[in-house]
Protein backbone atom coordinates (compact mmCIF):
# COMPACT_ATOMS: atom_id res chain seq x y z
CA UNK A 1 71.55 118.69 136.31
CA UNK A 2 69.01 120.93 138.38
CA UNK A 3 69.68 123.55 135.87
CA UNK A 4 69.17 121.47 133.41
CA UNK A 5 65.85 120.66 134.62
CA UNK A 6 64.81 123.93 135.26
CA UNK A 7 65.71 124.93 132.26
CA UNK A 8 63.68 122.41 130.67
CA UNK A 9 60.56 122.73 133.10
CA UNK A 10 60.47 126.32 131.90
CA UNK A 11 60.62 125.73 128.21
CA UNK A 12 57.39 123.32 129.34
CA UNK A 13 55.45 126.12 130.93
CA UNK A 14 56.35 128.26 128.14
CA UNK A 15 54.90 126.33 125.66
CA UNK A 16 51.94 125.23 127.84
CA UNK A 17 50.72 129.44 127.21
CA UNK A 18 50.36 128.51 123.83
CA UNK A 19 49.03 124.94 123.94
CA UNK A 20 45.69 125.93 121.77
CA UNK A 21 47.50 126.67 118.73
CA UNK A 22 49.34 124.08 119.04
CA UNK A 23 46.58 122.07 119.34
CA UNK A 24 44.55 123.67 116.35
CA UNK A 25 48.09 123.00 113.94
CA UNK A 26 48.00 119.21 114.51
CA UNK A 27 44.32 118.75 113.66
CA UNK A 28 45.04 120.76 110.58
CA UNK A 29 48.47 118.92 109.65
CA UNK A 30 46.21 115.65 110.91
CA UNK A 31 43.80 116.15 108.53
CA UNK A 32 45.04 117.91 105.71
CA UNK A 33 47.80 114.82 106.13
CA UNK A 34 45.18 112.14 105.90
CA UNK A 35 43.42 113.72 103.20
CA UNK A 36 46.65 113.06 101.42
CA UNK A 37 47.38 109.67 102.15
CA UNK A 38 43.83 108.64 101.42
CA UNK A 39 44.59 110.48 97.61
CA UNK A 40 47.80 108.75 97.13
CA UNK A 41 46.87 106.82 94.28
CA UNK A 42 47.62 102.81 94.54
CA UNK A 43 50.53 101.46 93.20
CA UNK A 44 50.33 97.11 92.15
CA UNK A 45 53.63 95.71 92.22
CA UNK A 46 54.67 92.65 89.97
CA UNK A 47 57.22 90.75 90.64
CA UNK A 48 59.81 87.53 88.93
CA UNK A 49 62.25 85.21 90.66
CA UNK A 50 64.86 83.68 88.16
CA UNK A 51 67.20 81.42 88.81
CA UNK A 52 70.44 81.03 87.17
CA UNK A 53 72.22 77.61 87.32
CA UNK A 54 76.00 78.11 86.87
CA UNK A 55 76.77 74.36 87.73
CA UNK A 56 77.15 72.03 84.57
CA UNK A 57 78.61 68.65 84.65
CA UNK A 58 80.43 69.48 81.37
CA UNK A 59 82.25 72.34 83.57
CA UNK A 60 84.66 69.68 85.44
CA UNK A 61 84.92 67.33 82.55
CA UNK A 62 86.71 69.86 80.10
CA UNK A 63 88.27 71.67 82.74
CA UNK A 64 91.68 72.93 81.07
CA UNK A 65 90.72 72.09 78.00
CA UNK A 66 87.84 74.95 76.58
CA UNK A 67 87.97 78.49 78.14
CA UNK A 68 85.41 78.91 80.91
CA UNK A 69 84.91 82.45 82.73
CA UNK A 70 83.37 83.35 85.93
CA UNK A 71 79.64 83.31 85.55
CA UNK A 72 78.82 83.71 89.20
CA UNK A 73 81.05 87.27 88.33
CA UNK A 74 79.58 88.09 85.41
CA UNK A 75 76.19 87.11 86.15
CA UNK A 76 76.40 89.31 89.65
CA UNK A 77 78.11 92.17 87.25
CA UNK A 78 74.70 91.93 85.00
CA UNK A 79 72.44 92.19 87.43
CA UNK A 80 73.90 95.46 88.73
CA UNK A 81 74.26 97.03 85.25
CA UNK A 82 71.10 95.54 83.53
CA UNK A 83 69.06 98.74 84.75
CA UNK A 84 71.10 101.29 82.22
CA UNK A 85 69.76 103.78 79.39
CA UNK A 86 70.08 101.85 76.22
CA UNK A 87 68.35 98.84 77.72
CA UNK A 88 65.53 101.09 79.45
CA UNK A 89 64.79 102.60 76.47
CA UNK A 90 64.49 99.06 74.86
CA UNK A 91 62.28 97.85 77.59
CA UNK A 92 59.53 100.77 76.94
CA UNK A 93 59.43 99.47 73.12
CA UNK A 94 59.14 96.23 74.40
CA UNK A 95 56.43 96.90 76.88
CA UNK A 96 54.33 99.30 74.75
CA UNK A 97 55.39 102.71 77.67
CA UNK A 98 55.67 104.51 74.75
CA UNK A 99 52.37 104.49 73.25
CA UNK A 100 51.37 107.87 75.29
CA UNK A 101 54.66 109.78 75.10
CA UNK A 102 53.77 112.79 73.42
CA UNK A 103 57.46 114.67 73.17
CA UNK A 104 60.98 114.14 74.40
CA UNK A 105 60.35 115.66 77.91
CA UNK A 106 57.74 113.43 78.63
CA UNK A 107 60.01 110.39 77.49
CA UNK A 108 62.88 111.81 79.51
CA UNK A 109 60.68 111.68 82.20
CA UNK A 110 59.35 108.10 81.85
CA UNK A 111 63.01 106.92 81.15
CA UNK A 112 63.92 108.58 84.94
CA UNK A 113 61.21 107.00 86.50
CA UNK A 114 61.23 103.89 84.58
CA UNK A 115 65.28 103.66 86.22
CA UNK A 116 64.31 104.85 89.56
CA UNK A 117 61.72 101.97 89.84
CA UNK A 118 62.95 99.04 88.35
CA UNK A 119 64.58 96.35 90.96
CA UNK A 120 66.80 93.44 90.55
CA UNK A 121 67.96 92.48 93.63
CA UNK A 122 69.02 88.76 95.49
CA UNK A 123 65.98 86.94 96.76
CA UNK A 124 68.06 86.07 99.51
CA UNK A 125 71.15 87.55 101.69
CA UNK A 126 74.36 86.39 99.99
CA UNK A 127 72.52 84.58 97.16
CA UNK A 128 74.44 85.20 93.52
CA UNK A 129 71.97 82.91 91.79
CA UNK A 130 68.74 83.75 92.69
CA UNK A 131 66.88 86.63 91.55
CA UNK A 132 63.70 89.35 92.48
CA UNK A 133 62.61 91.33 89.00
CA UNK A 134 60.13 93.92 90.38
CA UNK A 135 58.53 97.05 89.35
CA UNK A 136 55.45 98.88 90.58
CA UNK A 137 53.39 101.29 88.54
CA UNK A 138 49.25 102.25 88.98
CA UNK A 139 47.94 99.93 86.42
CA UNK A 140 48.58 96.19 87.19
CA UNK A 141 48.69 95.05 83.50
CA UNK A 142 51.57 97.64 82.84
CA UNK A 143 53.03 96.65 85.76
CA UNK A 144 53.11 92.80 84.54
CA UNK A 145 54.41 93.68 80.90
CA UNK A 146 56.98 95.58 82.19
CA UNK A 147 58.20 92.45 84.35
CA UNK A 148 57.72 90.20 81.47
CA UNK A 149 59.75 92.71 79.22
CA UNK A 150 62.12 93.00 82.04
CA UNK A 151 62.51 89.16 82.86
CA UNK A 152 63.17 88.67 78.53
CA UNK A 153 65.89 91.52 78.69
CA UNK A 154 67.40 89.83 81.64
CA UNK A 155 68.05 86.23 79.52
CA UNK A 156 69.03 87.79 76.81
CA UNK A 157 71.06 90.61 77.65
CA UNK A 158 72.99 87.18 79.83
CA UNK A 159 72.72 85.10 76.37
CA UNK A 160 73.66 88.04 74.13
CA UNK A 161 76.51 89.59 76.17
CA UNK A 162 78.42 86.06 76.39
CA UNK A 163 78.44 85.64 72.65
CA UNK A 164 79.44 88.89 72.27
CA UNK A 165 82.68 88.50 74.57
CA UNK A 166 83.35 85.22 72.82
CA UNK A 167 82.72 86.62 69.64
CA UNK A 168 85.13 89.61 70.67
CA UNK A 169 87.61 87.29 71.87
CA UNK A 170 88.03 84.92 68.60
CA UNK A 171 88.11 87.88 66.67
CA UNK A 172 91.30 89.28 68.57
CA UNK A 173 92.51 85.61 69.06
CA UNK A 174 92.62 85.42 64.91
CA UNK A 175 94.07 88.98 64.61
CA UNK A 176 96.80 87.96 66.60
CA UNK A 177 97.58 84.72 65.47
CA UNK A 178 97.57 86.25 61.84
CA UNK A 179 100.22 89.49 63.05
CA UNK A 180 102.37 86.09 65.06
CA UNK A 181 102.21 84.13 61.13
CA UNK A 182 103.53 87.35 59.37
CA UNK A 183 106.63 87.69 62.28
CA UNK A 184 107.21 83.89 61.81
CA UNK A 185 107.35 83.89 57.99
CA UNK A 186 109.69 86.34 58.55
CA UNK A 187 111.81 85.00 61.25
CA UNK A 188 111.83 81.86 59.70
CA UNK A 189 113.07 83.68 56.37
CA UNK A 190 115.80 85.25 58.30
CA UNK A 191 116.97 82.04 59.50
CA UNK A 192 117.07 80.68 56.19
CA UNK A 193 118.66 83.16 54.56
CA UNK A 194 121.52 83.48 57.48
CA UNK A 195 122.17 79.61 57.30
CA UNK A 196 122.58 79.82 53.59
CA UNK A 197 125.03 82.69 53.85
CA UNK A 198 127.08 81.31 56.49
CA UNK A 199 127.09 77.26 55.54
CA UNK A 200 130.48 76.96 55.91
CA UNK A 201 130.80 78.15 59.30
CA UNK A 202 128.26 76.71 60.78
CA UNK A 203 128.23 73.49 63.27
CA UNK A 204 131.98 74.72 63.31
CA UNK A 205 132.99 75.99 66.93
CA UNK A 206 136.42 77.39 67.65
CA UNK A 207 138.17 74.24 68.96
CA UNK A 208 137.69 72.82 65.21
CA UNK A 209 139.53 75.86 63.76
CA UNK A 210 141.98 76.22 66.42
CA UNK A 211 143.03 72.19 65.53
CA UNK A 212 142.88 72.28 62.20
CA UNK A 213 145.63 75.74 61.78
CA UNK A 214 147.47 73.50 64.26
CA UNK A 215 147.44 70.95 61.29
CA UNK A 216 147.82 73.05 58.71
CA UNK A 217 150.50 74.97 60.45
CA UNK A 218 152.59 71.14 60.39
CA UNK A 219 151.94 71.26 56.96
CA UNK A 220 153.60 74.35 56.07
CA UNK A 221 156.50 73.61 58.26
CA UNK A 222 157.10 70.31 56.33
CA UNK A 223 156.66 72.27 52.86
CA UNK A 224 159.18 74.86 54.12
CA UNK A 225 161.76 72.45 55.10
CA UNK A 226 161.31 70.51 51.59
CA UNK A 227 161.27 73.39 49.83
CA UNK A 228 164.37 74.39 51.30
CA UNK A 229 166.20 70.59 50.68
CA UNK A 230 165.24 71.29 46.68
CA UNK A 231 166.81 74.73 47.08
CA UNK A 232 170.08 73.76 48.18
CA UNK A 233 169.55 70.93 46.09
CA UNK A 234 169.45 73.24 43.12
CA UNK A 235 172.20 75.55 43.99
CA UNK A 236 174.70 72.06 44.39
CA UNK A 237 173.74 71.21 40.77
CA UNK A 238 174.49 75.02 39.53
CA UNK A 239 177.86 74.75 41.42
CA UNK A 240 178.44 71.25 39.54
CA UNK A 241 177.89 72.60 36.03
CA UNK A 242 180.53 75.55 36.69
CA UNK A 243 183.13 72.37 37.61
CA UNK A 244 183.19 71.51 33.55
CA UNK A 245 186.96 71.51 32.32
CA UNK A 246 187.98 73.45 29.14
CA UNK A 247 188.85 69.98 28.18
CA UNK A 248 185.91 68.22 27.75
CA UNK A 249 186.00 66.10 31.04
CA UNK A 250 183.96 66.35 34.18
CA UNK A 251 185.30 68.60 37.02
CA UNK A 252 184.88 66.78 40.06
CA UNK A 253 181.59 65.50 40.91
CA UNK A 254 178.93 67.62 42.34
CA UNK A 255 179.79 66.06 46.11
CA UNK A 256 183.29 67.33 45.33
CA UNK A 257 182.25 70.81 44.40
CA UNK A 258 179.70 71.03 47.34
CA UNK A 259 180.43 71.35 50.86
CA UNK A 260 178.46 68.96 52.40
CA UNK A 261 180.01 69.38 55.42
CA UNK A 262 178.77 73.33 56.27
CA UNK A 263 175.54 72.33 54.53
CA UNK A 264 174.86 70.09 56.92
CA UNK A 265 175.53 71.80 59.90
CA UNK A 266 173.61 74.99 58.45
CA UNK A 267 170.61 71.97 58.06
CA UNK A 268 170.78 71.26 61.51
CA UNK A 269 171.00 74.45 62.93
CA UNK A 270 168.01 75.16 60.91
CA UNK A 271 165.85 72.88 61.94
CA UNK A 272 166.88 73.64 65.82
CA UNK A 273 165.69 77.57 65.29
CA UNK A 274 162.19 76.14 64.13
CA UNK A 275 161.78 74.34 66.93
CA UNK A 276 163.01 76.98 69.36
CA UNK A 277 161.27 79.72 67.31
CA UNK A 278 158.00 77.65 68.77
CA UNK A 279 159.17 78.40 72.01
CA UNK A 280 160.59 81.30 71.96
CA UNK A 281 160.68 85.09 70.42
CA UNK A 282 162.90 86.68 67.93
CA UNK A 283 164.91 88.30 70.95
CA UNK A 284 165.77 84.97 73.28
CA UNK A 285 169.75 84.77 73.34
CA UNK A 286 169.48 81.02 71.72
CA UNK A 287 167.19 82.36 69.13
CA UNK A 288 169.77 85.11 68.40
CA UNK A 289 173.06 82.75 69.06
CA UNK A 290 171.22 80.23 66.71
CA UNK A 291 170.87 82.87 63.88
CA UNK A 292 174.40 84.39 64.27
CA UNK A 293 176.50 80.93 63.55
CA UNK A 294 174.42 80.44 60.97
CA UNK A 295 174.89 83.53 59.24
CA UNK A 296 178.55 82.94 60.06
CA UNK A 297 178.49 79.18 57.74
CA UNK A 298 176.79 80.89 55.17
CA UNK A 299 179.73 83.50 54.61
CA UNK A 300 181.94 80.51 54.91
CA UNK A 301 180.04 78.69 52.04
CA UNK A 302 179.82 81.42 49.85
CA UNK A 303 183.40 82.02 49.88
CA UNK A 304 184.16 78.45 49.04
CA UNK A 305 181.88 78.59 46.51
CA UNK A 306 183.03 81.50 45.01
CA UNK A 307 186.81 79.97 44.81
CA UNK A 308 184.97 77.16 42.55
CA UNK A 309 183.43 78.97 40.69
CA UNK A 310 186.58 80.98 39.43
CA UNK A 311 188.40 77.39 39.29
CA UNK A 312 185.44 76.20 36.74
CA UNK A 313 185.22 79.56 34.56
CA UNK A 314 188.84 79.18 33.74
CA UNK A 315 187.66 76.11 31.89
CA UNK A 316 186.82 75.97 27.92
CA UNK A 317 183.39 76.57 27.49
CA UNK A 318 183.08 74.71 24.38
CA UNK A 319 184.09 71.75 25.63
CA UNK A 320 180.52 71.58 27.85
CA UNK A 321 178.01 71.87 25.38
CA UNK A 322 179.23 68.30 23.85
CA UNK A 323 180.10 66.60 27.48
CA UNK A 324 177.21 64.02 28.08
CA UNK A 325 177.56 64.12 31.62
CA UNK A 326 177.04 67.95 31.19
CA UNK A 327 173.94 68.00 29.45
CA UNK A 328 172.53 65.28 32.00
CA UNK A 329 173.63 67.83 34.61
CA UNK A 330 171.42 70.78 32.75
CA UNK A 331 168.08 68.43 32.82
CA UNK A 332 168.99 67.80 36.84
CA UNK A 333 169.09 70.89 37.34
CA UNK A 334 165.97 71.85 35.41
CA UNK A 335 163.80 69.46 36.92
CA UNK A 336 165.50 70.55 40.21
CA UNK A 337 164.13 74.41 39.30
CA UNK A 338 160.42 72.50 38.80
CA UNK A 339 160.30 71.08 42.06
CA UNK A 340 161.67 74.07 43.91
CA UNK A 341 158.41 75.86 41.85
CA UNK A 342 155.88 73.33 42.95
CA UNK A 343 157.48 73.55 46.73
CA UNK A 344 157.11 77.37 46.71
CA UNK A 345 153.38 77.02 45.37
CA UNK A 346 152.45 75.10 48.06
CA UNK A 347 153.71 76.93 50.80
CA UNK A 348 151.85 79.91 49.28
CA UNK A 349 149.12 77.72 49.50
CA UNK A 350 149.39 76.45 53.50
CA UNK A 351 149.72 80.45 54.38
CA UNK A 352 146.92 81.34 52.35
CA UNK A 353 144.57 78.57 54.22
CA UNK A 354 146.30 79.45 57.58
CA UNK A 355 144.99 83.17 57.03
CA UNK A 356 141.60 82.01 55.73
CA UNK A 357 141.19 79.60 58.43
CA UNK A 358 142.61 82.43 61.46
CA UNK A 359 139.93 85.18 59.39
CA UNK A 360 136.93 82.40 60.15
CA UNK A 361 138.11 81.39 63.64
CA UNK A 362 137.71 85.49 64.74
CA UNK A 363 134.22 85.33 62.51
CA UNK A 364 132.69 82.11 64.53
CA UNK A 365 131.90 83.69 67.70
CA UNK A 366 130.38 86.71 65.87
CA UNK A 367 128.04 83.93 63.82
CA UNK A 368 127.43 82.11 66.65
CA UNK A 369 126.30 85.29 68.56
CA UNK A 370 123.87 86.30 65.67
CA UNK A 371 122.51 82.84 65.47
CA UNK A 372 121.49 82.51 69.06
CA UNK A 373 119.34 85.45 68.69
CA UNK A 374 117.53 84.90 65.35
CA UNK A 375 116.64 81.63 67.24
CA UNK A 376 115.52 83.16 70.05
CA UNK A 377 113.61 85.32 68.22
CA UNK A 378 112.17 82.89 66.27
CA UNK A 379 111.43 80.21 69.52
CA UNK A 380 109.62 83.57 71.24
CA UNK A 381 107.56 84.23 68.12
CA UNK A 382 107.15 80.19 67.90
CA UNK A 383 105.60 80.18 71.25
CA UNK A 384 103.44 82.88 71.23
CA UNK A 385 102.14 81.16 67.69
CA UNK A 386 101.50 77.73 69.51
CA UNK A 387 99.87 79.54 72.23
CA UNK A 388 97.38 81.74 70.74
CA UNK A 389 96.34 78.56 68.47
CA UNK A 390 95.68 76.27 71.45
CA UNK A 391 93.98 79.02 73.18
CA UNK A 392 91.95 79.84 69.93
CA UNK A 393 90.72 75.48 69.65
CA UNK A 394 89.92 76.41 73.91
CA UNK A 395 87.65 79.16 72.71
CA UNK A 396 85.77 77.15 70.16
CA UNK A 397 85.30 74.08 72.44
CA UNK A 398 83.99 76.71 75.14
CA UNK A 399 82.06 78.00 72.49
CA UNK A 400 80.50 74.73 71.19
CA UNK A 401 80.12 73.58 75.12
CA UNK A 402 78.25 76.97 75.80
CA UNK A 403 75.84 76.42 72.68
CA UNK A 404 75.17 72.36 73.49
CA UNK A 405 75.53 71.88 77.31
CA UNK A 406 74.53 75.66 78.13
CA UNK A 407 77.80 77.19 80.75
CA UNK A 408 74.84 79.56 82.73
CA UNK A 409 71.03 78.22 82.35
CA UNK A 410 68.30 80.86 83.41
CA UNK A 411 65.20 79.28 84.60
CA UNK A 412 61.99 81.24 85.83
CA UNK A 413 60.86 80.53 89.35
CA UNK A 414 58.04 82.48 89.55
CA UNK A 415 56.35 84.45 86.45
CA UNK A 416 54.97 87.56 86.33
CA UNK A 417 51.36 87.69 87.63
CA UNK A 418 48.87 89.89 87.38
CA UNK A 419 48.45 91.61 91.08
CA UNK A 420 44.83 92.11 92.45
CA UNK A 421 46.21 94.22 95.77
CA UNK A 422 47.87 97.20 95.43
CA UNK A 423 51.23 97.64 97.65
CA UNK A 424 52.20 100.87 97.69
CA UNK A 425 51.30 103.09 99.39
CA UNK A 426 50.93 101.49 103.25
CA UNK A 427 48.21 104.06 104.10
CA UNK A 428 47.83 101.75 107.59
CA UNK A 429 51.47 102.87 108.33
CA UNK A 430 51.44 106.28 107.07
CA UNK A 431 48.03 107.44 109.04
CA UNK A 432 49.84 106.81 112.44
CA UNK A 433 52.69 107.88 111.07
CA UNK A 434 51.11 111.13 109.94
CA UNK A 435 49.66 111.85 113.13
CA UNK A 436 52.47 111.95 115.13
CA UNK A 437 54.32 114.48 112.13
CA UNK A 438 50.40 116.32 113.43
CA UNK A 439 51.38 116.36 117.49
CA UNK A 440 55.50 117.26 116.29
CA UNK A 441 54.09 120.29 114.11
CA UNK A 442 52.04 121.30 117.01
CA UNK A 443 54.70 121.07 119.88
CA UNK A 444 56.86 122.81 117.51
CA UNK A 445 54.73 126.15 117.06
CA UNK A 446 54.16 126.28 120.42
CA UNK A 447 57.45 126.19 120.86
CA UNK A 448 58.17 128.73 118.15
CA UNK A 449 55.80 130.91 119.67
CA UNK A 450 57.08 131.04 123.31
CA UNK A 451 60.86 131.84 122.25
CA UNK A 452 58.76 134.66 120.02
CA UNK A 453 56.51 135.94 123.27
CA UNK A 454 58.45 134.82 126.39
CA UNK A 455 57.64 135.49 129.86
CA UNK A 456 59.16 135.16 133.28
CA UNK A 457 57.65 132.08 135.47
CA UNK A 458 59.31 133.04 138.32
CA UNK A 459 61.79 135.23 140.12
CA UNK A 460 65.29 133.65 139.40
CA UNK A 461 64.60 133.80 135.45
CA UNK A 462 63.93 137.29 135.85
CA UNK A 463 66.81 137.70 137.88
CA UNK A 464 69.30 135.82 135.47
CA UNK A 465 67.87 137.60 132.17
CA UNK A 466 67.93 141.91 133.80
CA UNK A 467 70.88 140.99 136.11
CA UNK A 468 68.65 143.43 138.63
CA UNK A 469 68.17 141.88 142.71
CA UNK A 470 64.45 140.86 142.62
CA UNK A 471 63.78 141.67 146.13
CA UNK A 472 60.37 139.75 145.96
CA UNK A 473 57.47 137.87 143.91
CA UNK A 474 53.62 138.02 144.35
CA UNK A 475 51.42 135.00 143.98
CA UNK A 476 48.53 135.01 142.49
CA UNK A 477 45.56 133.96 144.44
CA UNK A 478 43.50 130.37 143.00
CA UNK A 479 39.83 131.95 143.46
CA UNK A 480 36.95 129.24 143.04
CA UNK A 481 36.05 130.79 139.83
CA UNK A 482 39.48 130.72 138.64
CA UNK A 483 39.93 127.46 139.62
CA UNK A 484 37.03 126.00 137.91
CA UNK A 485 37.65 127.71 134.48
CA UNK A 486 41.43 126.24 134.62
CA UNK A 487 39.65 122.86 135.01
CA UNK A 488 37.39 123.45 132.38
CA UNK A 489 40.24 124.21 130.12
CA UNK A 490 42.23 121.15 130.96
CA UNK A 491 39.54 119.17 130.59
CA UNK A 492 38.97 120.69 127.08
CA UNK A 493 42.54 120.65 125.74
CA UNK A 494 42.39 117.21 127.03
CA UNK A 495 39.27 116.29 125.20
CA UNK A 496 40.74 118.19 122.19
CA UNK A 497 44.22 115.92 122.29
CA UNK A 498 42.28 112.53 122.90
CA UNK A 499 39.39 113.35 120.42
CA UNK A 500 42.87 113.88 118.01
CA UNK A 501 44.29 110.78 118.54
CA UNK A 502 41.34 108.68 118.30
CA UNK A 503 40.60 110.26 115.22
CA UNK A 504 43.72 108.70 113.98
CA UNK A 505 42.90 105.23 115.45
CA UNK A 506 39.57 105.20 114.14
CA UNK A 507 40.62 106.53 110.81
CA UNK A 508 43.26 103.65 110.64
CA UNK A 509 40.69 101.16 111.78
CA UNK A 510 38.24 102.23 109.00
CA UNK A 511 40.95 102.04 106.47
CA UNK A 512 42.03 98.69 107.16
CA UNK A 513 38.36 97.23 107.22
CA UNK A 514 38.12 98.67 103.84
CA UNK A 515 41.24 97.44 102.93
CA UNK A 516 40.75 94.01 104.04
């Protein structure tokens, strides 16, 4: 710290050598620095407070029914981004700026300044409603248009700018709800068109198929076993008409040449392999054991059969053709042949619906699939449809409240006047202000000038700055003479200093008495 000190204290005494100049550069900079100030030509400032009222009572009241936007936002937003180029340049036609602008750099410039000058800022800290339009210039009449003009581009660059969103807005609203029409005709047309293809399968789920091939399945089981009865039916008759005797008389009766007894076993085993074959596969031993003794009657009944047939074609054939009982025999047997037809038709027909009907169970859940998502594609483009319409009716009731009820209302507080006092520039601040810049210049060159010229104020600086012993010092001795012209000095630089700063106070004082 005593370094520090002594360090400082020499700095002091260094600059104390050169304390004239000093002097002589602050009445200069005081001067030629209150010449300028006094020059500074006046500017008038004129000044607006609007208020916009965001609060309506309609607001509340059709609360989710019209669109309604921020306005505290988007009055805050235009307020920061009122003061841009398009709208500048719009001010100076409004305010007649341009009447002097002689070429494109001069309007450049006005344009810069014009931006650099305007205000619009809160009246008060915090406040989003409440506004300051200001602008200074030289000439209070300019200074008052350009308010006006300013205040004017304010309202309706808030007016303007919300029909121009809203305007914006219905326009993309009906552009959309136009491209959702187009994808709903067309959804709608697939539907249509899918329904009409697929009638018959639809409402029908798999359950209904899998009962009715049960059912049909019945069916063709009860055909098979009837057509079978008509078959051997048929084949009894043929064996009857080979029983004719050459004689003319009736071979024994068709019961006689039948064998009822292995058809009716062969019947029953029959009808015990469909009902195992429902249980069971072609290779379960009962399946197999089943189809073995049956083939075994069969061989049995053919060779019987066989034995009456040779018995019957050793009969006279002529004999037949005039027997009564024979021809009755021959229309049997053809309307046995008609029914065995009309069996075999329709258990063509009961396997050709069981295949249809297995064909449109496999089909269903591929219907059903494609179904489900040309509705959902339809119920997506529905809603979207239904949306952009109510939001579209929203719009227009915003639209009509905005025009009737009036969402933001802008209401001037204070108008534009025409200022009598200029307010810029505060020559009672900038004199003071000015002199001390004076006394700063001066300490500074003396300053300047000791670093430039030093000197040695005593022993241990000389020391420090040669690295040399100084074995001694010699004082100088204070004659009278000496003393009295160090006085007079002080005295003067003293006189020179105070005579500065009263020049300042006086020159302030005079100011503000012409001022006032």
């Amino acid at each position: 710290m005593e370094e520090l000190v002594t360090q400082l204290v020499g700095y002091l005494r260094g600059m104390w050598r050169f304390r004239w100049w000093g002097l002589a550069l602050s009445w200069l900079v005081g001067i030629a620095g209150g010449v300028v100030v006094y020059l500074m030509p006046d500017k008038y400032e004129s000044s607006a407070r609007i208020f916009v009222d965001t609060q309506s009572v309609l607001r509340p009241l059709m609360s989710g029914l019209a669109v309604q936007p921020n306005i505290d936002q988007q009055v805050n937003m235009l307020s920061r981004t009122l003061i841009s180029r398009p709208n500048v340049e719009k001010l100076i036609t409004m305010a007649d700026l341009d009447l002097g602008v002689r070429n494109a750099q001069e309007r450049e410039a006005l344009i810069a300044s014009l931006t650099r000058d305007l205000q619009i800022r809160p009246a008060e800290r915090g406040s989003n409603n409440l506004f300051i339009l200001a602008y200074a210039d030289t000439q209070p009449a300019r200074a008052q248009r350009v308010v006006q003009s300013l205040v004017s581009l304010f309202v309706e660059s808030g007016l303007g700018g919300k029909r121009q969103d809203t305007d914006a807005a219905r326009r993309f609203i009906e552009e959309q709800i136009k491209g959702y029409e187009q994808k709903l005709m067309e959804a709608e047309n697939r539907l249509k068109e899918f329904r009409l293809k697929n009638m018959a399968l639809l409402g029908k789920s798999g359950g209904d198929f899998v009962s009715q091939i049960a059912t049909m399945q019945g069916q063709l089981e009860q055909a098979r076993l009837e057509l079978r009865e008509a078959e051997n039916s048929r084949d009894a008759m043929k064996q009857q008409l080979l029983g004719e005797s050459q004689t003319g008389e009736l071979v024994p009766p068709p019961a006689a040449l039948s064998t009822p007894e292995i058809d009716g076993r062969i019947d029953a085993l029959k009808r015990n392999l469909d009902d195992m074959m429902q249980r069971y596969t072609e290779s379960h031993p009962d399946v197999v054991g089943v189809r073995r003794v049956i083939a075994q009657l069969e061989a049995q009944k053919r060779e019987q059969m066989a034995q009456m047939q040779q018995a019957a074609a050793s009969a006279p054939l002529s004999v037949m053709g005039t027997n009564p009982a024979f021809q009755q025999l021959k229309l049997a047997l053809a309307e046995s042949d008609a029914r065995v037809a009309s069996m075999r038709a329709r258990v063509g027909e009961y396997e050709s619906r069981i295949q249809q009907l297995t064909a449109s169970a496999k089909m269903v859940p591929e219907i059903e699939t494609e179904m489900t998502q040309l509705n959902r594609d339809y119920a997506v483009n529905k809603s979207n449809y239904d949306q952009l319409i109510s939001r579209r009716e929203s719009a227009n009731i915003g639209v009509e409240m905005s025009a009737q009820g009036g969402i933001a209302e802008f209401r001037l507080i204070d108008p534009p006047v025409l200022p009598n006092k200029p307010s810029a520039p505060n020559r009672l601040l900038l004199l003071p202000l000015v002199g001390l810049a004076a006394l700063a210049a001066g300490a500074a060159l003396t300053f300047l000038i000791s670093q430039l010229r030093p000197a040695f104020s005593d022993g241990r600086v000389l020391r420090e700055a040669t690295g040399l012993p100084v074995l001694g010092t010699v004082s100088m001795l204070a004659t009278p003479e000496r003393t009295r012209a160090r006085r007079r000095g002080l005295l003067a630089f003293s006189g020179g200093l105070v005579s500065f700063v009263g020049a300042i106070a006086v020159a302030t004082v005079v100011l503000k008495l012409i001022q006032g």
